[in-house]
N, C-alpha and C. Protein backbone atom coordinates (compact mmCIF):
# COMPACT_ATOMS: atom_id res chain seq x y z
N UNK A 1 0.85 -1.20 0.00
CA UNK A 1 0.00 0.00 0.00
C UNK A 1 0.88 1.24 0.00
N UNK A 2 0.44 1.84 -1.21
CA UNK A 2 1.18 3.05 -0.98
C UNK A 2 0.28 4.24 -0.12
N UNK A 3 1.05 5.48 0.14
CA UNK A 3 0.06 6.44 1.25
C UNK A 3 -0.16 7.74 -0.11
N UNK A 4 -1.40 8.48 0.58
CA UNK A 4 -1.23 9.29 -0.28
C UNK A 4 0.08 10.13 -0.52
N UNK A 5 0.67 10.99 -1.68
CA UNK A 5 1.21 11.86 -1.89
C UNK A 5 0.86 12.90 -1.71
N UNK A 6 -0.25 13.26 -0.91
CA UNK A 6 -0.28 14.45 -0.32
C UNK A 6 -0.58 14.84 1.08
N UNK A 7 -0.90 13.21 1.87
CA UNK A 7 -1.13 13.19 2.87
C UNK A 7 -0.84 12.14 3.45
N UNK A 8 0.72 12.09 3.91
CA UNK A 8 1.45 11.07 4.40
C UNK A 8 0.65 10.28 5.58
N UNK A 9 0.75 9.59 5.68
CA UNK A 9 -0.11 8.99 6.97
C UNK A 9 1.10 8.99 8.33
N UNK A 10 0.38 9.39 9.38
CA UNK A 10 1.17 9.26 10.13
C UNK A 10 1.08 7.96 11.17
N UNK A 11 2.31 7.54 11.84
CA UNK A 11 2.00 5.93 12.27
C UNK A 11 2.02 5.81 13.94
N UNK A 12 1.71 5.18 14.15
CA UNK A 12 2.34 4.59 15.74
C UNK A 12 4.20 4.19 15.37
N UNK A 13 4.81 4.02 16.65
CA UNK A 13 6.04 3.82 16.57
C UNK A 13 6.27 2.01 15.93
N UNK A 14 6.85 1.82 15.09
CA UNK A 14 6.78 0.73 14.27
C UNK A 14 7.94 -0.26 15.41
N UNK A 15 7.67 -1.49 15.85
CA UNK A 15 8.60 -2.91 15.97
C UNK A 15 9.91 -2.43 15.63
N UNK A 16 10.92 -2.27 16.56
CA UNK A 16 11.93 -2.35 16.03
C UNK A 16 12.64 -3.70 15.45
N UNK A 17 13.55 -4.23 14.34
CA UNK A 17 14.40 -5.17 13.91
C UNK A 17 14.89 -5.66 14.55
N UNK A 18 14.78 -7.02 15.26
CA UNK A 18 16.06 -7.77 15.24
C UNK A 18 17.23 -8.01 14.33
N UNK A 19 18.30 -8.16 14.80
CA UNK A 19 19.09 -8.33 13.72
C UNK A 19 19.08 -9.91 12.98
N UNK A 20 18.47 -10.75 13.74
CA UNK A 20 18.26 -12.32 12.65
C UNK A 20 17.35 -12.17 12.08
N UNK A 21 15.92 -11.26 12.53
CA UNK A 21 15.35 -11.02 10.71
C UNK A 21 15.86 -10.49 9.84
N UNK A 22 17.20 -10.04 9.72
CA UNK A 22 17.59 -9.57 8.87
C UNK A 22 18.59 -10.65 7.68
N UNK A 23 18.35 -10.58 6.52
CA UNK A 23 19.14 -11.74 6.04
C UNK A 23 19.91 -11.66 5.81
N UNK A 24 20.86 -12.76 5.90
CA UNK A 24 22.73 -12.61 5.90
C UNK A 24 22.95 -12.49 4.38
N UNK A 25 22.14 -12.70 3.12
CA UNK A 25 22.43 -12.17 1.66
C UNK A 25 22.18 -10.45 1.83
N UNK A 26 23.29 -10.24 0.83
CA UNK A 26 23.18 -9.10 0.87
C UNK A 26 21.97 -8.31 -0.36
N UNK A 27 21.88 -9.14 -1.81
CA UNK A 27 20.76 -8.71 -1.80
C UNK A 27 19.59 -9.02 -1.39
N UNK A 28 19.07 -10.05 -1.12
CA UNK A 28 17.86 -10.33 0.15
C UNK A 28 18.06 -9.25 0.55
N UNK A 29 18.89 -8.71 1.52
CA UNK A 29 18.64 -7.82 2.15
C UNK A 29 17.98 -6.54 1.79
N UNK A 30 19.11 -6.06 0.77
CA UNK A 30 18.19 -4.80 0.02
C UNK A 30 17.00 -5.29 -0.41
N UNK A 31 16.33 -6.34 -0.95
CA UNK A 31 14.99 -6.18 -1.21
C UNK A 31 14.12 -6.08 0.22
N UNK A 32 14.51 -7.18 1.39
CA UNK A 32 13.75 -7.02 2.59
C UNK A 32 13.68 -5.52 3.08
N UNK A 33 14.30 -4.99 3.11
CA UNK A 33 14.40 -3.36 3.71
C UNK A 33 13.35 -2.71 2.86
N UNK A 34 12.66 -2.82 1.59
CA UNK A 34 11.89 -2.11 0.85
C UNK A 34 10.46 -2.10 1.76
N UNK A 35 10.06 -1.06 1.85
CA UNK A 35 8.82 -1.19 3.09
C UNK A 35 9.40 -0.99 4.73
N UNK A 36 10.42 -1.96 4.79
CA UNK A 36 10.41 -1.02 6.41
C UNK A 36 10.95 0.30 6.44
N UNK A 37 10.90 0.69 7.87
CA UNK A 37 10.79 1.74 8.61
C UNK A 37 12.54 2.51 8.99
N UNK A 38 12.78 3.52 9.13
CA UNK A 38 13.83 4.18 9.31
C UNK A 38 13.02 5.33 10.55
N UNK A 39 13.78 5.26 11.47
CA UNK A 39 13.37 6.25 12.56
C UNK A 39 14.92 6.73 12.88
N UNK A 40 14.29 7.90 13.07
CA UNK A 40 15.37 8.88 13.66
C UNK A 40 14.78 9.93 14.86
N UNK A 41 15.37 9.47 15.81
CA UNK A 41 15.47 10.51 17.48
C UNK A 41 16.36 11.66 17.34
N UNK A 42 15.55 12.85 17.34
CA UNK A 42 16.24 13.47 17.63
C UNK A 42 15.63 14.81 19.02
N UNK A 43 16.51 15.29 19.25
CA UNK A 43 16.38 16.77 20.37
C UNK A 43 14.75 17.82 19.89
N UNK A 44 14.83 17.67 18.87
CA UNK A 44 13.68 18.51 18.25
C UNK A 44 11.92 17.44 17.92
N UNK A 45 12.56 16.16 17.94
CA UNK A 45 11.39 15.22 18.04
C UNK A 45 11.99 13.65 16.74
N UNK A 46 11.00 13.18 16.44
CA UNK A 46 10.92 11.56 16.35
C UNK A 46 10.73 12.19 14.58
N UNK A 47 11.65 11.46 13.74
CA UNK A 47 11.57 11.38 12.16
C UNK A 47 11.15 10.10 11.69
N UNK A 48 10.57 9.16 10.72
CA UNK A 48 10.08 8.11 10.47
C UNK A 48 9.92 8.15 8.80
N UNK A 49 10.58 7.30 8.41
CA UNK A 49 10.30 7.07 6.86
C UNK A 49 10.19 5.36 6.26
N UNK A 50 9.27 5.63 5.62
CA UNK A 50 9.11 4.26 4.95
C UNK A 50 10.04 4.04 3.68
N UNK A 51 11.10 3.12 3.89
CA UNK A 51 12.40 2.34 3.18
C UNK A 51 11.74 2.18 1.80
N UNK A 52 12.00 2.92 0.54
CA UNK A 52 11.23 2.70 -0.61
C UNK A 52 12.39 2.35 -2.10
N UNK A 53 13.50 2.80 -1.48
CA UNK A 53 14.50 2.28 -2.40
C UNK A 53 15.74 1.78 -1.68
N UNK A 54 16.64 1.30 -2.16
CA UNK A 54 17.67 0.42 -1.84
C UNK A 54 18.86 -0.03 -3.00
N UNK A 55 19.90 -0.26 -2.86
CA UNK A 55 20.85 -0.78 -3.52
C UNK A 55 21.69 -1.49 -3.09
N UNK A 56 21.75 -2.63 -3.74
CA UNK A 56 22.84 -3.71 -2.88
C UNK A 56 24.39 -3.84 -3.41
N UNK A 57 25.43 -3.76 -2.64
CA UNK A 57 26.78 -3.67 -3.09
C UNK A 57 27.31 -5.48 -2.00
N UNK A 58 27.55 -6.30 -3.07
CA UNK A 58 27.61 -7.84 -3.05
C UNK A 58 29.00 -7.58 -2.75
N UNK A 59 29.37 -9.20 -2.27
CA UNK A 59 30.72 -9.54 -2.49
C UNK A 59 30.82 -9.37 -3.62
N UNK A 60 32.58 -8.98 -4.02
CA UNK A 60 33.13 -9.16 -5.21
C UNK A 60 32.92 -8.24 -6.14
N UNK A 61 32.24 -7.39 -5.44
CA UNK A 61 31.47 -5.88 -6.33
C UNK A 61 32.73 -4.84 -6.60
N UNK A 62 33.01 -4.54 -7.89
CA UNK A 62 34.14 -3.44 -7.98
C UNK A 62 33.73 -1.96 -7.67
N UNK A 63 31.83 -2.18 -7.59
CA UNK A 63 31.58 -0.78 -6.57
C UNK A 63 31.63 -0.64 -5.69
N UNK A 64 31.94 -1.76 -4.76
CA UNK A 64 31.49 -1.33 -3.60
C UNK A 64 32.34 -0.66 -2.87
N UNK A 65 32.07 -0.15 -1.74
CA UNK A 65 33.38 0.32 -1.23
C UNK A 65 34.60 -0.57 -0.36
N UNK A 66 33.60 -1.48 -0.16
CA UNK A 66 34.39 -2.78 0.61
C UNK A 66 34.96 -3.81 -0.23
N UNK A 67 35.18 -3.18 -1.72
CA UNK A 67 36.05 -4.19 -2.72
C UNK A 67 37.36 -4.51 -2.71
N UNK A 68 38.05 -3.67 -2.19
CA UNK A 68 39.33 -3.42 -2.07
C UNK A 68 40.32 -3.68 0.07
N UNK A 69 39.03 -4.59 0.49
CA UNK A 69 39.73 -4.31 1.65
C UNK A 69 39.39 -3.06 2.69
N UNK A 70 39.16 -3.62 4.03
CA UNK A 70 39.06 -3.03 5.08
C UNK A 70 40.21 -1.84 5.00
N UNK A 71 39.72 -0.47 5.12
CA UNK A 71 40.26 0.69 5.61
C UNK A 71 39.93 1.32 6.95
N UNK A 72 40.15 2.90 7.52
CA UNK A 72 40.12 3.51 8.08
C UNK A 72 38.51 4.07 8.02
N UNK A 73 38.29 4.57 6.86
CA UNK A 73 36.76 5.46 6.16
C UNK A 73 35.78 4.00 6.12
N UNK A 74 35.91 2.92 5.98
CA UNK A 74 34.97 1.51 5.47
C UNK A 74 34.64 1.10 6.32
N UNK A 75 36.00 1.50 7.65
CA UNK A 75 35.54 0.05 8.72
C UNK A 75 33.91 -0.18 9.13
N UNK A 76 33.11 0.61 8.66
CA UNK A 76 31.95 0.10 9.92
C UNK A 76 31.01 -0.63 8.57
N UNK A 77 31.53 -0.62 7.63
CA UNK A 77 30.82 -1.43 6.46
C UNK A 77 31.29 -2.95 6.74
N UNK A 78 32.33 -3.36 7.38
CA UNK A 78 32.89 -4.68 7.85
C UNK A 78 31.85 -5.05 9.65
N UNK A 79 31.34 -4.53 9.73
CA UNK A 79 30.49 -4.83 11.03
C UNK A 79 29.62 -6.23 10.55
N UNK A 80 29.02 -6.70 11.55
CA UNK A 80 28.10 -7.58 11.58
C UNK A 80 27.04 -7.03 10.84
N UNK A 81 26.10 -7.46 10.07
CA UNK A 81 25.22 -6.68 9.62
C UNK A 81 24.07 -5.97 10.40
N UNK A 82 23.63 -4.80 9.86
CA UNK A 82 22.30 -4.35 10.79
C UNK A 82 23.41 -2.79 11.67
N UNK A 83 24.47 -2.39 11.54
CA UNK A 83 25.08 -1.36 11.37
C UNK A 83 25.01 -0.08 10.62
N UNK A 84 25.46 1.23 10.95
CA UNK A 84 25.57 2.50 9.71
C UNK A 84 26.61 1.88 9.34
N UNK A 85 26.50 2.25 8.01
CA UNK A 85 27.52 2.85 7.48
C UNK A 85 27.69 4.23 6.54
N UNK A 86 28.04 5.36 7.43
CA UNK A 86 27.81 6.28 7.22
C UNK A 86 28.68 7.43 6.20
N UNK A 87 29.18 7.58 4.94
CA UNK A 87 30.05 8.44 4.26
C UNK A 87 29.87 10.01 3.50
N UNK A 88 30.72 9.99 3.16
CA UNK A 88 30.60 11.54 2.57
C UNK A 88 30.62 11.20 0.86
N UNK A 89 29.52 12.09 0.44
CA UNK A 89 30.24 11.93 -1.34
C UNK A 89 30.06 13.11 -1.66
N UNK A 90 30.93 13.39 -2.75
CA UNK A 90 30.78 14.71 -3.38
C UNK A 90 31.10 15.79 -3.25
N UNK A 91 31.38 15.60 -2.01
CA UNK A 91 32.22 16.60 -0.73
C UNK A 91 31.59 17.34 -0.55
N UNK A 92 29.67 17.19 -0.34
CA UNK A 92 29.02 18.24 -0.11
C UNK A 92 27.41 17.20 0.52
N UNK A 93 27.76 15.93 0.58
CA UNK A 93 26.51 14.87 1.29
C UNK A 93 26.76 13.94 2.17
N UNK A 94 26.12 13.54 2.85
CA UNK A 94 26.44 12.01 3.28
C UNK A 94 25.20 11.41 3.28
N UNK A 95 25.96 9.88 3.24
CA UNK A 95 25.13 9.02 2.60
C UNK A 95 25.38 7.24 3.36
N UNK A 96 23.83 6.82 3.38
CA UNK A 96 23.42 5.72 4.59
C UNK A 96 23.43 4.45 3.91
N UNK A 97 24.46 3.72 4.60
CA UNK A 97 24.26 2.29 4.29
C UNK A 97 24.36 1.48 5.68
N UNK A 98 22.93 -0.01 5.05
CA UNK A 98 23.56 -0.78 6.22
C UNK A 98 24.21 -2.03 5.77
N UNK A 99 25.34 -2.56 7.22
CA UNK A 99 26.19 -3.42 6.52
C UNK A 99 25.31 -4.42 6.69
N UNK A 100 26.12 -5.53 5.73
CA UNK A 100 25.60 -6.46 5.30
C UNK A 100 26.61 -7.55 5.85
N UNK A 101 25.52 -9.12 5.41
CA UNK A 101 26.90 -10.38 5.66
C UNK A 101 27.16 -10.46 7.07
N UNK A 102 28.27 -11.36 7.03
CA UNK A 102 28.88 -11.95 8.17
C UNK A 102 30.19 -10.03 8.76
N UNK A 103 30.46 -10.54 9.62
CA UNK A 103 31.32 -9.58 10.28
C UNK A 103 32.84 -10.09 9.57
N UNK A 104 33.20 -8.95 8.73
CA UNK A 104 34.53 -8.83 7.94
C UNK A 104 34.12 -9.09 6.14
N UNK A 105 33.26 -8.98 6.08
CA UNK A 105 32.23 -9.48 4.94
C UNK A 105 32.81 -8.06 3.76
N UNK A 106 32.56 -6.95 4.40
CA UNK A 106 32.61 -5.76 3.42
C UNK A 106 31.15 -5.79 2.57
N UNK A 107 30.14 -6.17 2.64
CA UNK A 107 29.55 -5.68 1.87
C UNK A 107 28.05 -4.86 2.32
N UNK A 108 27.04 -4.07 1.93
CA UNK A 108 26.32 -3.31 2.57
C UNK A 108 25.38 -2.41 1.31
N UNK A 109 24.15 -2.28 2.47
CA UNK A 109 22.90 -2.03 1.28
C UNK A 109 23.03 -0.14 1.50
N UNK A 110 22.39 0.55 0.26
CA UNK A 110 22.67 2.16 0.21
C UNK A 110 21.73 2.38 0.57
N UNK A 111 20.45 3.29 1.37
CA UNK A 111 19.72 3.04 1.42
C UNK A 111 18.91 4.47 0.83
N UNK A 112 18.67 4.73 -0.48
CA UNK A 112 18.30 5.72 -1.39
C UNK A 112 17.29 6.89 -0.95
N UNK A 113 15.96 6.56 -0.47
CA UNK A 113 15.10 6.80 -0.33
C UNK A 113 13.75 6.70 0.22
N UNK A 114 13.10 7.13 0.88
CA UNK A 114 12.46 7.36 1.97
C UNK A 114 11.04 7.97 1.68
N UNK A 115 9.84 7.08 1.72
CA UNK A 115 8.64 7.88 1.94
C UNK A 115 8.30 8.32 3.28
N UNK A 116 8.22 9.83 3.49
CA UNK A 116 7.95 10.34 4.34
C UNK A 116 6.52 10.57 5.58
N UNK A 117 6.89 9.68 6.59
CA UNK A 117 5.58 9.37 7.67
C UNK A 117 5.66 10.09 8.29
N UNK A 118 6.48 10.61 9.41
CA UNK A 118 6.12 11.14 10.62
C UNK A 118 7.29 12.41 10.98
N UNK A 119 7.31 13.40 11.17
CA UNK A 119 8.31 14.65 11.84
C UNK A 119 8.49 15.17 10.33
N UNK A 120 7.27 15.06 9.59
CA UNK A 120 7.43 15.85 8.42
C UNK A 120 7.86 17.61 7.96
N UNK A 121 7.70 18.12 9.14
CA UNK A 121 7.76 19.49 9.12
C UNK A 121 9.29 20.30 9.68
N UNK A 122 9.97 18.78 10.14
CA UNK A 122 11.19 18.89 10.81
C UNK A 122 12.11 18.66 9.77
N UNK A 123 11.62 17.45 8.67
CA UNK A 123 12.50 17.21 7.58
C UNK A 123 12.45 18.38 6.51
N UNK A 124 11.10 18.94 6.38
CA UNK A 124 11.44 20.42 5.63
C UNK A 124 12.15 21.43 6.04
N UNK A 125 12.34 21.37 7.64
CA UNK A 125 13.37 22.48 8.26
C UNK A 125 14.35 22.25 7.76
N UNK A 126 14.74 20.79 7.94
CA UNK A 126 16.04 20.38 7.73
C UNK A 126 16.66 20.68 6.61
N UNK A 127 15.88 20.17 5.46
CA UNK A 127 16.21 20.63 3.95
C UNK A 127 15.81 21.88 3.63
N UNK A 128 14.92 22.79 4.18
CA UNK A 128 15.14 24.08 3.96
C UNK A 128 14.13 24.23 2.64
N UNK A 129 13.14 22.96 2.33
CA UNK A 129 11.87 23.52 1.20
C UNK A 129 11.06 22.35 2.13
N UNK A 130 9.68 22.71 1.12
CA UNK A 130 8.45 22.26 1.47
C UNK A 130 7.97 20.85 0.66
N UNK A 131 8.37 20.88 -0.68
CA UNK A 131 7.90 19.79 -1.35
C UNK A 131 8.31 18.31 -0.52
N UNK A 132 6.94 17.47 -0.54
CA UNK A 132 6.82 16.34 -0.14
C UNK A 132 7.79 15.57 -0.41
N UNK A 133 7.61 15.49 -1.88
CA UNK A 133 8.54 14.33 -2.20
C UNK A 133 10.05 14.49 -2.88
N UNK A 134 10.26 15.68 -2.54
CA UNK A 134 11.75 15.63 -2.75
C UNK A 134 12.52 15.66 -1.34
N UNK A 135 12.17 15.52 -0.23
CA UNK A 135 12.32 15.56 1.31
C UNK A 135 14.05 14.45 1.55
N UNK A 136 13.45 13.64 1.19
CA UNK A 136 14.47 12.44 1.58
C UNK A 136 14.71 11.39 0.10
N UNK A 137 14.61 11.70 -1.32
CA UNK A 137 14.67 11.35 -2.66
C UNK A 137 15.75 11.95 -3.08
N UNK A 138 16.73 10.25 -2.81
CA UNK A 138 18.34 10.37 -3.09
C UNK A 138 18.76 9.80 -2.10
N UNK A 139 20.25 9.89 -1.84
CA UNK A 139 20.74 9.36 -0.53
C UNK A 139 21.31 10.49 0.07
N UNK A 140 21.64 11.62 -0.25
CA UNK A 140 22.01 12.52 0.19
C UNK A 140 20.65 13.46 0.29
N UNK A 141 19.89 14.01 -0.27
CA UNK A 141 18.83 14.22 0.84
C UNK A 141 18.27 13.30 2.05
N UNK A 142 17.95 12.25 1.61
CA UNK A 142 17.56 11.46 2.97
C UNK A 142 18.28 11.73 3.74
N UNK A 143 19.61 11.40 3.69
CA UNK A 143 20.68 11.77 5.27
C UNK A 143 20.49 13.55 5.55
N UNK A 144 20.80 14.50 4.68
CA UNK A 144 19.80 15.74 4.95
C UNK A 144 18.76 16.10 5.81
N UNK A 145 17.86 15.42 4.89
CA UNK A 145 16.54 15.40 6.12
C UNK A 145 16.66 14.85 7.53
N UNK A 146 16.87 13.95 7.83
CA UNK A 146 17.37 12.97 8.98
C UNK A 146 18.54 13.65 9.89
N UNK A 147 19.28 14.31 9.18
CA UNK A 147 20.30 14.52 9.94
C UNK A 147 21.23 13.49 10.78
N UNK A 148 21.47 13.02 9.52
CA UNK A 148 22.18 11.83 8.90
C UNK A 148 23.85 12.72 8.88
N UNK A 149 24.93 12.21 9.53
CA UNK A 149 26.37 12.98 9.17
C UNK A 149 27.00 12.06 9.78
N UNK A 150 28.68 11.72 10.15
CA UNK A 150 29.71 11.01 10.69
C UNK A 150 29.23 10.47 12.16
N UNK A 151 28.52 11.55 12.76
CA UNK A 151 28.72 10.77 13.96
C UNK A 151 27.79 10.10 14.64
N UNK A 152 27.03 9.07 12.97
CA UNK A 152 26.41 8.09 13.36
C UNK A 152 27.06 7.00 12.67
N UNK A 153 27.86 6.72 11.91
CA UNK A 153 29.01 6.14 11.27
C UNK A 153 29.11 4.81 12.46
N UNK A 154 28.87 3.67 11.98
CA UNK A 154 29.18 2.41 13.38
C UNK A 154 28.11 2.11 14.15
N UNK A 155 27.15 2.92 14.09
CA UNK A 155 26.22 2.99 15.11
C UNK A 155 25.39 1.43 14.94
N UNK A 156 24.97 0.79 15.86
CA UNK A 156 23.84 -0.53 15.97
C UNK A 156 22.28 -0.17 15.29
N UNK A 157 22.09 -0.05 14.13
CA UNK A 157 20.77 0.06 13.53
C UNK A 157 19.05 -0.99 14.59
N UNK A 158 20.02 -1.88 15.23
CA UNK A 158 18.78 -2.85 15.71
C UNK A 158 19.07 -2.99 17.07
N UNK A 159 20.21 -1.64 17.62
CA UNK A 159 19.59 -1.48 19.35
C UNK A 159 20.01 0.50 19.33
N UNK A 160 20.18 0.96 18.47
CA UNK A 160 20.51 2.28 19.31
C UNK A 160 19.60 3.05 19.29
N UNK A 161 19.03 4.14 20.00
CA UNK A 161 18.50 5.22 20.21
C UNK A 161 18.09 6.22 19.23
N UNK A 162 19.24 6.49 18.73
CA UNK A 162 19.21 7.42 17.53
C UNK A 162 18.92 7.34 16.46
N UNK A 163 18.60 6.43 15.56
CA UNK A 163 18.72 5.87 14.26
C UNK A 163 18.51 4.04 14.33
N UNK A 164 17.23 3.64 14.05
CA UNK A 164 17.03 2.64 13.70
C UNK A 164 16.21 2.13 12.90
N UNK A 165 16.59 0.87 12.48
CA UNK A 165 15.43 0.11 11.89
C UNK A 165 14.58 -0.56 12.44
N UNK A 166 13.46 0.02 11.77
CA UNK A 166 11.98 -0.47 12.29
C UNK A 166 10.95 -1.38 11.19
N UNK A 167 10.04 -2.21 11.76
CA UNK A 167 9.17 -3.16 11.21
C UNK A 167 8.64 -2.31 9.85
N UNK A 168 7.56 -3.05 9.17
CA UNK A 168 7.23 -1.99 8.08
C UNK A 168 5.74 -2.52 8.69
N UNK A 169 5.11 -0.72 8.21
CA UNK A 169 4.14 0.09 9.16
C UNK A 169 2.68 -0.84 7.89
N UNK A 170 2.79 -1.49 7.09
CA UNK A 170 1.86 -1.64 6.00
C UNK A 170 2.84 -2.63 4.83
N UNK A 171 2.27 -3.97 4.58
CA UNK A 171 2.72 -4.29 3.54
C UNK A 171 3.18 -3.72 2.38
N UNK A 172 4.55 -3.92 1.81
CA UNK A 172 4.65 -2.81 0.60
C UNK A 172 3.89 -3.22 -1.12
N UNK A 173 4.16 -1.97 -1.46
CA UNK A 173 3.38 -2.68 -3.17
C UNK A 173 4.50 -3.46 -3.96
N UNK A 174 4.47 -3.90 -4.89
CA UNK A 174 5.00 -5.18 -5.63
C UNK A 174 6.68 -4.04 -5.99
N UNK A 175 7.44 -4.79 -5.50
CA UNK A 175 9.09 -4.68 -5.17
C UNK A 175 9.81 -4.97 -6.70
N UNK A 176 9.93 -3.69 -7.66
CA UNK A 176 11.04 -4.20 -8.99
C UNK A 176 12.56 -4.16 -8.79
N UNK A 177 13.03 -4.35 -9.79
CA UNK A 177 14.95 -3.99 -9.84
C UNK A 177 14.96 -3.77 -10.77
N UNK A 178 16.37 -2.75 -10.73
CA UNK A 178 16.81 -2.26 -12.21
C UNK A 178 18.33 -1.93 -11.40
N UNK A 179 18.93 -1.30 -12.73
CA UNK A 179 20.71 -1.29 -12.62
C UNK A 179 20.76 0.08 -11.66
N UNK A 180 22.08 0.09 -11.10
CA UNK A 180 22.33 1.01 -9.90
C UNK A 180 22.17 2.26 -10.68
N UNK A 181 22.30 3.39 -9.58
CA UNK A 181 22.52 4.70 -10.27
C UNK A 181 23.62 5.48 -9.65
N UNK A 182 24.15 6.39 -10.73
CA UNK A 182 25.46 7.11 -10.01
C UNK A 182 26.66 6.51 -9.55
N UNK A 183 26.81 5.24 -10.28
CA UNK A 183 28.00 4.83 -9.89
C UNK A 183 28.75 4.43 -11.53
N UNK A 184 30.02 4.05 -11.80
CA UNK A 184 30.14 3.77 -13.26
C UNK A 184 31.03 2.60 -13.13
N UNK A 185 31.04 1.63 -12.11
CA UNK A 185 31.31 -0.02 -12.28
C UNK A 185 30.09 -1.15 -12.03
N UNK A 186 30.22 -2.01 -12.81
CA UNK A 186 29.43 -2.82 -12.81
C UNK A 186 27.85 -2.40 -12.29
N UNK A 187 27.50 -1.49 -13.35
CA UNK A 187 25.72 -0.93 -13.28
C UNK A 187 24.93 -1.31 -14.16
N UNK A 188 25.47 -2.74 -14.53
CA UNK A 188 24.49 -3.54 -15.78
C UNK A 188 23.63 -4.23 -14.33
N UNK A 189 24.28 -4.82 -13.27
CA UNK A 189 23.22 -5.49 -12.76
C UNK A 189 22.00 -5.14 -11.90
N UNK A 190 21.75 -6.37 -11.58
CA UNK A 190 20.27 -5.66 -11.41
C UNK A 190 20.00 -5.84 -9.63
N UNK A 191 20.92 -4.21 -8.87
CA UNK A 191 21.05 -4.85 -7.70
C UNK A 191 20.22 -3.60 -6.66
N UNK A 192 19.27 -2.99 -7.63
CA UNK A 192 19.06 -1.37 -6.79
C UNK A 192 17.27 -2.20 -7.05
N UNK A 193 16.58 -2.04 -5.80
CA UNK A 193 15.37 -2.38 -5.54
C UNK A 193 14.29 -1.09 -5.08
N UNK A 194 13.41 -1.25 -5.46
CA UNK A 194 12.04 -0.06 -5.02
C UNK A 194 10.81 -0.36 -5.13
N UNK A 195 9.87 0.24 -4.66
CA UNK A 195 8.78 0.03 -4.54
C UNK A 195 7.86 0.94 -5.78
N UNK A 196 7.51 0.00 -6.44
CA UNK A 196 6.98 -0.10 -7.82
C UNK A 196 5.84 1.40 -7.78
N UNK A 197 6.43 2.36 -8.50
CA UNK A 197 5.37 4.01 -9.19
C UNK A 197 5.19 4.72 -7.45
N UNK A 198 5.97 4.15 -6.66
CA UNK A 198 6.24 5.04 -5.37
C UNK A 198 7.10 6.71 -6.23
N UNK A 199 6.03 7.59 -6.23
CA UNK A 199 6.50 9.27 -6.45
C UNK A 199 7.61 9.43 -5.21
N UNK A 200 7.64 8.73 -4.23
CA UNK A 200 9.13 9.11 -3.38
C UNK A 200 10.56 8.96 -3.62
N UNK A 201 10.36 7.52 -4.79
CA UNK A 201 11.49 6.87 -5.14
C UNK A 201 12.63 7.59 -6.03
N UNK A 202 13.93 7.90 -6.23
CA UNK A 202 14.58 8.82 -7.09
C UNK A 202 14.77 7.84 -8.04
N UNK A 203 15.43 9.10 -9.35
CA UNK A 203 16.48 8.24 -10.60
C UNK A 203 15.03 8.40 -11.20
N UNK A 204 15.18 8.21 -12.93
CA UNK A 204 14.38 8.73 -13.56
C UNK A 204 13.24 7.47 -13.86
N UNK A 205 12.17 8.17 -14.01
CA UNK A 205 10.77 7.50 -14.36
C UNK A 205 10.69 6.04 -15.20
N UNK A 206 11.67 6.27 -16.20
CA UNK A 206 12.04 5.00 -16.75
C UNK A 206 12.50 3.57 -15.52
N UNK A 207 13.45 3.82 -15.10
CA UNK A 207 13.69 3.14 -14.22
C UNK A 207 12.81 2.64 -12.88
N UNK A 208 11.89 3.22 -12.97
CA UNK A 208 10.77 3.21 -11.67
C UNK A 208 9.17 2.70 -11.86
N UNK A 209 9.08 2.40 -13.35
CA UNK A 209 7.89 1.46 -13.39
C UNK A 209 7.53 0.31 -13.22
């Protein structure tokens, strides 16, 4: 079920995740995350978005960032899965992944985009406009809105305070794939998941039917 686009529904606080519902494939994973919940605590009040896009970076991926070996900037992409992993791109965003796999695994889902439920008026502060659905559409607005930056980098997605994953608030509508976006290795496959004519979802219309 999708919500209206003009009148987000707002929810009760959604089940938080265990981390064994979560599946040790990494794309399983990105498709399971389509529909749940992203909450964010903050000082000013409670943010909540429904998980509507996703991208999965596999073993053996020459995108991923964990292709090349554990670093300094990666380490929390080598966590057990159900972790941030939190970076900078562009030198002007940051941007949310959770890890994936076994612990030392390197691999981890992006997590794109966000239909907007609850502290809606906080995520327009945040981003500084009003339109609905450009709020958290991308990965660098979502962390924007959220107030998403480094020093949630490592953090436990399925026990901390600040930032977690939560149950999904409503079955989602029928889940497609198509090739990643914004990256230029291996974007023939088919590893970026969304929730099928969701207006929240980014990347162009073609790609989203």
């Amino acid at each position: 079920m999708i919500h209206s686009p003009k009148q987000p529904t707002s929810a009760k606080l959604p089940r938080r995740l265990r981390r064994a519902e979560l599946p040790q494939d990494t794309e399983a994973l990105a498709r399971y995350l389509i529909g749940k919940t992203l909450v964010r605590e903050t000082p000013r009040g409670r943010i909540i978005g429904r998980i509507v896009e996703t991208e999965a970076y596999v073993l053996g991926d020459s995108a991923s960032h964990g292709f090349r070996g554990l670093t300094q900037r990666n380490r929390s992409l080598f966590l057990h899965r159900g972790h941030a992993y939190v970076y900078f791109i562009y030198g002007m965003h940051y941007a949310l992944n959770v890890s994936a796999g076994a612990k030392g695994q390197g691999t981890g889902v992006l997590i794109r985009a966000l239909e907007p439920v609850e502290g809606i008026e906080q995520m327009q502060r945040n981003r500084g406009i009003k339109n609905i659905h450009e709020l958290a559409k991308g990965p660098g607005r979502l962390a924007e809105a959220l107030k998403i930056d480094k020093r949630l980098d490592g953090i436990d997605l399925c026990t901390a305070k600040s930032l977690w994953l939560g149950d999904a608030l409503a079955p989602p509508a029928p889940i497609s794939t198509s090739k990643r976006i914004g990256i230029t290795k291996e974007i023939h496959r088919p590893l970026r998941f969304y929730e099928r004519n969701n207006p929240y979802v980014s990347g162009p219309k073609r790609l989203n039917q």
